[in-house]
N, C-alpha and C. Protein backbone atom coordinates (compact mmCIF):
# COMPACT_ATOMS: atom_id res chain seq x y z
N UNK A 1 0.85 -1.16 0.00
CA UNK A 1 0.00 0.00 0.00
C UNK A 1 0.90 1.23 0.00
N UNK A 2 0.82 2.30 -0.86
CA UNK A 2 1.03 3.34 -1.22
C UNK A 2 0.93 4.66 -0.11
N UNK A 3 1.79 5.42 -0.30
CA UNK A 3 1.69 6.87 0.63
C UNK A 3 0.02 7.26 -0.23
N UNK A 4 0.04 7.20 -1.06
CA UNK A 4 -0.96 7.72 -1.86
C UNK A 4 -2.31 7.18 -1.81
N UNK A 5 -2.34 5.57 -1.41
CA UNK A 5 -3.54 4.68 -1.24
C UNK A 5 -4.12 4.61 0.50
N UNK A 6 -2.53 4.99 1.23
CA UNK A 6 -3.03 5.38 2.71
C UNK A 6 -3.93 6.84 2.69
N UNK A 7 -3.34 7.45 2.17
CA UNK A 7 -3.90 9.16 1.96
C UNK A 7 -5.42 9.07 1.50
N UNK A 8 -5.78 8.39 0.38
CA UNK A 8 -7.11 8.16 -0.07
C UNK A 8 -7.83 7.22 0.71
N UNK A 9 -7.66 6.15 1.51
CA UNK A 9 -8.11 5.21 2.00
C UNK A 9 -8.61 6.08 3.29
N UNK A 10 -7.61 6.15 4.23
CA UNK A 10 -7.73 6.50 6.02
C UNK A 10 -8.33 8.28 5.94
N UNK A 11 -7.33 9.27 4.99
CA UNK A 11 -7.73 10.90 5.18
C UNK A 11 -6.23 11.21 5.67
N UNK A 12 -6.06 12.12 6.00
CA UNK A 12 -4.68 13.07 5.49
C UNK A 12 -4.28 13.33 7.34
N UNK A 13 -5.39 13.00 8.28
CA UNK A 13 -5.42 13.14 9.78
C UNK A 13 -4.55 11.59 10.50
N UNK A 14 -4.89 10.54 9.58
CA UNK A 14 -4.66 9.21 9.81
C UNK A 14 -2.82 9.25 9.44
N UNK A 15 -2.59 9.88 8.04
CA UNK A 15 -1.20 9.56 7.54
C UNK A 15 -0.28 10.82 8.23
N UNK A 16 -0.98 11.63 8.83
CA UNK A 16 -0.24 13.27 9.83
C UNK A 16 0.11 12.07 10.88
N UNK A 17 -0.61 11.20 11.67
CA UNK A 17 -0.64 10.48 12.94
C UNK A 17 0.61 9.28 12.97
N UNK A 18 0.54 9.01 11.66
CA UNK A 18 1.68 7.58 11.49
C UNK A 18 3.23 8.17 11.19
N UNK A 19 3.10 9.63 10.14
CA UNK A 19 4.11 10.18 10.06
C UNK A 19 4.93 10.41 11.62
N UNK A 20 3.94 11.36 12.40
CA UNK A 20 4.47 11.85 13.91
C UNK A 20 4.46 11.18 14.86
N UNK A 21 4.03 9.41 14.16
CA UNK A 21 4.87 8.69 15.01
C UNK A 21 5.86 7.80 14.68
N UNK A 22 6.08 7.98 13.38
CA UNK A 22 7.29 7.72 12.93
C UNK A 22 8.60 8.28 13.19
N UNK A 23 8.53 9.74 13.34
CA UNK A 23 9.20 10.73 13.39
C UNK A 23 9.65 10.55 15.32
N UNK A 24 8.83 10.38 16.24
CA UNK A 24 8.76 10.62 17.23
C UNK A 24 10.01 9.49 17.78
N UNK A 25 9.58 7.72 17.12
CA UNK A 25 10.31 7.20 17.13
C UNK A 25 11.62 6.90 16.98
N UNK A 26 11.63 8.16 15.64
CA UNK A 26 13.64 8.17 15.23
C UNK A 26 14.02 9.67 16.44
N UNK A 27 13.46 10.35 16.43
CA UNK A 27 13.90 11.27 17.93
C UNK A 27 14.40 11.04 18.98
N UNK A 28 13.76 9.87 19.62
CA UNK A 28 13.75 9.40 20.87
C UNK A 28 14.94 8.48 20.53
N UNK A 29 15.05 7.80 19.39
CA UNK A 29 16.01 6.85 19.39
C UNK A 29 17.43 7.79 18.99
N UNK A 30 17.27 8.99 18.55
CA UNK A 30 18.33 9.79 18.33
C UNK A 30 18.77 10.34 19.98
N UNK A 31 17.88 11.04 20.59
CA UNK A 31 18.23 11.20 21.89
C UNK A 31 18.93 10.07 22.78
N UNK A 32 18.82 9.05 22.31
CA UNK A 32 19.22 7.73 23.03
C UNK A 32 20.63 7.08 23.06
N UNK A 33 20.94 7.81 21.74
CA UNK A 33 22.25 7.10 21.87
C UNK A 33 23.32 8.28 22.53
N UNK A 34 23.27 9.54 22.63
CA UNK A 34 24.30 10.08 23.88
C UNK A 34 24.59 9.36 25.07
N UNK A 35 22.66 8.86 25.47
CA UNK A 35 22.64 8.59 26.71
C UNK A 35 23.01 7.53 26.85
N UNK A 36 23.00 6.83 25.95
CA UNK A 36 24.12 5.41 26.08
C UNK A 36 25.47 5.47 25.88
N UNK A 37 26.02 6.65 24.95
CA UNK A 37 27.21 6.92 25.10
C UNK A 37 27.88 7.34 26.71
N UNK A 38 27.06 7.95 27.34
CA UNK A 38 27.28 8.47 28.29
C UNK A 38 27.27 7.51 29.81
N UNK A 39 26.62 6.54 29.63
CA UNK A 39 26.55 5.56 30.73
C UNK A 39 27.70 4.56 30.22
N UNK A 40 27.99 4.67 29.40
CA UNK A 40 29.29 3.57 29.12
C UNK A 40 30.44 3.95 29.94
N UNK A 41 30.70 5.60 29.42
CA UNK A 41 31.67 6.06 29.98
C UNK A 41 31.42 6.19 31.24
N UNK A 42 30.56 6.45 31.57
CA UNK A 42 30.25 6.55 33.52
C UNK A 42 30.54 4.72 33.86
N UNK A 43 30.23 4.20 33.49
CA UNK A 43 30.74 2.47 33.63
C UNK A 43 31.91 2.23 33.95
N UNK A 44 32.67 2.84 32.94
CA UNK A 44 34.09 2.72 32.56
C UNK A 44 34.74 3.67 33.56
N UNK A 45 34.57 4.87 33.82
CA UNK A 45 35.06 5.02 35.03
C UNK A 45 34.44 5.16 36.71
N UNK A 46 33.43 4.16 36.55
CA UNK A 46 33.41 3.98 38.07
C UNK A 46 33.94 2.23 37.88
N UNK A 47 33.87 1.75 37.23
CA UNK A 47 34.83 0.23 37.28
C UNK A 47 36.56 0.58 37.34
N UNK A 48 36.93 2.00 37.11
CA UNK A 48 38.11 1.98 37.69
C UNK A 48 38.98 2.91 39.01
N UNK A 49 37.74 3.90 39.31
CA UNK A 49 37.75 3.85 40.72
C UNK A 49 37.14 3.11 41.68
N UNK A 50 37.01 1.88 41.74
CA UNK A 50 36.05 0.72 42.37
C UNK A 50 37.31 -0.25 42.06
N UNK A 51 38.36 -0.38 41.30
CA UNK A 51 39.57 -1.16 41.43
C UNK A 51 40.55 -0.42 42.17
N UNK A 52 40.78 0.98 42.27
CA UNK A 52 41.48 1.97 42.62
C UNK A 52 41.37 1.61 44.14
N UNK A 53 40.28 1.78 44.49
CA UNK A 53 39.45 1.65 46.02
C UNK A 53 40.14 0.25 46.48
N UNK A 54 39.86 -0.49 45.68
CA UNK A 54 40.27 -1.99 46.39
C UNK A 54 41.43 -2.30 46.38
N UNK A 55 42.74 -1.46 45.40
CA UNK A 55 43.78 -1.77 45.53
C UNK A 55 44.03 -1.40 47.07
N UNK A 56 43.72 -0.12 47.35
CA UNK A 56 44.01 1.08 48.58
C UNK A 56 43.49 0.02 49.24
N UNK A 57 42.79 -0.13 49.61
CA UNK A 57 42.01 -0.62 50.75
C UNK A 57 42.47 -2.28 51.08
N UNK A 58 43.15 -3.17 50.00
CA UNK A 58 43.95 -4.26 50.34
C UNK A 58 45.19 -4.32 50.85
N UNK A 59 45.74 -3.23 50.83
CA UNK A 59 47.29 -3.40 50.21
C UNK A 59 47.62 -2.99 51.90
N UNK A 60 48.77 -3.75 52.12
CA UNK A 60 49.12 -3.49 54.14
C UNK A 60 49.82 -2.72 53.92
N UNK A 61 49.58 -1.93 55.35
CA UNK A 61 50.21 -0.90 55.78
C UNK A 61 51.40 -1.14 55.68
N UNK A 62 52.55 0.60 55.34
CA UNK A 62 53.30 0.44 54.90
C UNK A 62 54.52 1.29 56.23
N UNK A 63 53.27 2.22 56.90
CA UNK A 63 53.71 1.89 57.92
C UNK A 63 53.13 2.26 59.56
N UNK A 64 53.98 2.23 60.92
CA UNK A 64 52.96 1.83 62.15
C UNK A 64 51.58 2.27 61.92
N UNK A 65 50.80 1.79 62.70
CA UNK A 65 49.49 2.26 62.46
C UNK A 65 49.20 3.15 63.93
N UNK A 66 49.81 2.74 64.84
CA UNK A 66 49.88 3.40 66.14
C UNK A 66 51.10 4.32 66.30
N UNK A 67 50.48 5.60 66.05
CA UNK A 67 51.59 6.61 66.16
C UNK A 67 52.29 6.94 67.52
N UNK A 68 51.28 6.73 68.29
CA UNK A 68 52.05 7.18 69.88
C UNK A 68 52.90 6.03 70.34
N UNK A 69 53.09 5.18 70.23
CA UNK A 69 53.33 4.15 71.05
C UNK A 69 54.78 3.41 70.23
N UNK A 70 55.82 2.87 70.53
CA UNK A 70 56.73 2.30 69.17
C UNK A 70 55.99 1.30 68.29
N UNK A 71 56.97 0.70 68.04
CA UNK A 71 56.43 -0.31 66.54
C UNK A 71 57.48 -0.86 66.58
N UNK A 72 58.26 -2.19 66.62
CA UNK A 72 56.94 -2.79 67.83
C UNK A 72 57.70 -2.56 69.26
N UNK A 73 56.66 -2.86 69.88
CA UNK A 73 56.88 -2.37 71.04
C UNK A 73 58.03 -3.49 72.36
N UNK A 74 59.20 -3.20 71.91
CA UNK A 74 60.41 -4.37 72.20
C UNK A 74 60.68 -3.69 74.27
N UNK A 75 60.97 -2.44 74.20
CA UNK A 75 60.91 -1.87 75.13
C UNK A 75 59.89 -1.52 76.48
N UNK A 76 59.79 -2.32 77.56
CA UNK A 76 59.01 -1.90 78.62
C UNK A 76 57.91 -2.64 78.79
N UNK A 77 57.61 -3.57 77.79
CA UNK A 77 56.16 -4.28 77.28
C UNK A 77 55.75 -4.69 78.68
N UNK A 78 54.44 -4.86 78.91
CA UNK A 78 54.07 -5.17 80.03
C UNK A 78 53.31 -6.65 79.97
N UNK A 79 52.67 -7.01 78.44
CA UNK A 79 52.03 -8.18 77.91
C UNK A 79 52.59 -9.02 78.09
């Protein structure tokens, strides 16, 4: 069926309705792909401050953790 046989068949209100939702469809799907561009990259860098984090947060101290007191404590111990 024809642009021309929809137009004569349905009326010019029916083929305005299929156009603007044709149209509506490539919009939305145009708006769509930033926003997928954009969550990739937000992906991509929170998967590498989330490795960043876990390196820090595994890795042993490098050094005392008790500042007042020696390390280790060879002198006076009472334990």
């Amino acid at each position: 069926m024809s642009t021309f046989d929809v137009l004569q068949r349905y009326g010019t209100a029916a083929l305005l309705k299929f156009a603007g939702a044709v149209a509506l469809f490539l919009i939305l799907h145009l708006v769509r792909i930033p926003l997928v561009l954009i969550a990739r990259v937000l992906e991509g860098v929170m998967h590498r401050v989330d490795s960043y984090a876990t390196r820090q947060a595994t890795r042993p101290p490098q050094h005392p953790i008790n500042h007042y007191f020696a390390y280790p404590a060879t002198e006076g111990s009472t334990s």
